[in-house]
C-alpha atoms as a PDB file:
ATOM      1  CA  UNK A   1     -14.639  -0.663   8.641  1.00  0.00           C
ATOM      2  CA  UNK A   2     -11.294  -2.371   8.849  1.00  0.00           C
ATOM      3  CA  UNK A   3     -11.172  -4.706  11.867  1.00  0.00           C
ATOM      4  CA  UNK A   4      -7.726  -4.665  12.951  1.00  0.00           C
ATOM      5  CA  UNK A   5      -7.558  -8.374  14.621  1.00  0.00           C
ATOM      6  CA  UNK A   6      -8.060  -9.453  11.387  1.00  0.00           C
ATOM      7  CA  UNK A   7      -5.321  -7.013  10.032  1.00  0.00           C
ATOM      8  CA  UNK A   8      -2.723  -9.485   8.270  1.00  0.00           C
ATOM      9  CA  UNK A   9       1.015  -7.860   7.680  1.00  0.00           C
ATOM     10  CA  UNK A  10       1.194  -3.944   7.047  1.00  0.00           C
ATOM     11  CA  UNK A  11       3.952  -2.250   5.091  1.00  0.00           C
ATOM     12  CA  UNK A  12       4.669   1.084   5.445  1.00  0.00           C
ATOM     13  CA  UNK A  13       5.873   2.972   2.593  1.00  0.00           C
ATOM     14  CA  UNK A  14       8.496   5.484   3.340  1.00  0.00           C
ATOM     15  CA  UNK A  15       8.910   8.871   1.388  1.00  0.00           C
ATOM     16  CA  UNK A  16       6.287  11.144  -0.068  1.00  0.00           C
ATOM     17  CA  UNK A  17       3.809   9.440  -2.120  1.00  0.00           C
ATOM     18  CA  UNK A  18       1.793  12.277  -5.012  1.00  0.00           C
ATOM     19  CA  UNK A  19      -1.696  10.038  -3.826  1.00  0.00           C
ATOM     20  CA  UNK A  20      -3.230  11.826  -6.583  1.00  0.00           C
ATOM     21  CA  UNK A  21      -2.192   9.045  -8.896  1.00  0.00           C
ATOM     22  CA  UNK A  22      -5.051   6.685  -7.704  1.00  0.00           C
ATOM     23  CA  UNK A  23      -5.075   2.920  -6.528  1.00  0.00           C
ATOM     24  CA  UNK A  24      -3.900   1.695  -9.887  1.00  0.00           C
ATOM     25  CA  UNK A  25      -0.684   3.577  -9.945  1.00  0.00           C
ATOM     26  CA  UNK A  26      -0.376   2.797  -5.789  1.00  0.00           C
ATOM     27  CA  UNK A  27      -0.886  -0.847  -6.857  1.00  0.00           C
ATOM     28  CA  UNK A  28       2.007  -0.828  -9.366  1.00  0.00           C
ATOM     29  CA  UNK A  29       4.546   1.016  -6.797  1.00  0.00           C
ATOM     30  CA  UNK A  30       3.879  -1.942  -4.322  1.00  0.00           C
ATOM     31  CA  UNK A  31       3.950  -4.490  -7.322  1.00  0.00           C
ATOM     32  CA  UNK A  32       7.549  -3.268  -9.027  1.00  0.00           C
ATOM     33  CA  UNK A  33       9.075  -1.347  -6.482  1.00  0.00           C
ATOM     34  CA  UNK A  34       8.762  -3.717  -3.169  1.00  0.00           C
ATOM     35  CA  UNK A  35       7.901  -6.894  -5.090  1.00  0.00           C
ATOM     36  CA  UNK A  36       5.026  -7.745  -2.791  1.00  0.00           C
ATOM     37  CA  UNK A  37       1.306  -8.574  -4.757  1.00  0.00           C
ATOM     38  CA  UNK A  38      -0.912  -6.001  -4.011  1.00  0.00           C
ATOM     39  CA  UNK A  39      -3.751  -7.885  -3.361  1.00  0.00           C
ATOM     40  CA  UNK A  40      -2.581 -10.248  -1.274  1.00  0.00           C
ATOM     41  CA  UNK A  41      -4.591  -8.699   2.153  1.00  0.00           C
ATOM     42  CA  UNK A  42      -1.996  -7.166   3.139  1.00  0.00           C
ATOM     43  CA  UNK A  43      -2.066  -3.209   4.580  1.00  0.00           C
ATOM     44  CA  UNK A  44       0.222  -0.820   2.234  1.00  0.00           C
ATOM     45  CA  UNK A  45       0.466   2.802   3.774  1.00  0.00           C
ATOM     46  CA  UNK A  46       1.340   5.353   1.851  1.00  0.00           C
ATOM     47  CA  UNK A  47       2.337   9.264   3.056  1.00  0.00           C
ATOM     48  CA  UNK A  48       0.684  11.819   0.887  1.00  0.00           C
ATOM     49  CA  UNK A  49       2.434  14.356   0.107  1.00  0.00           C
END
């Protein structure tokens, strides 16, 4: 369970995201298109689509 007090930053990710692709491919959209490490504890949110 994700205790949100402890919640650093959270992006949201605008658009329709195919979620199908699995973390990996969700890892290298945060990566290459926003430039932000994807393990850095930070909250990415994604919309499914």
């Amino acid at each position: 369970m994700i205790n949100l007090a402890e919640l650093g930053r959270v992006f949201i990710v605008c658009g329709k995201t195919d979620i199908r692709w699995g973390i990996d491919s969700l890892a290298y959209i945060v990566k290459k298109s926003f430039n932000l490490n994807p393990f850095s504890g930070c909250a990415f949110l994604f919309c499914g689509s």
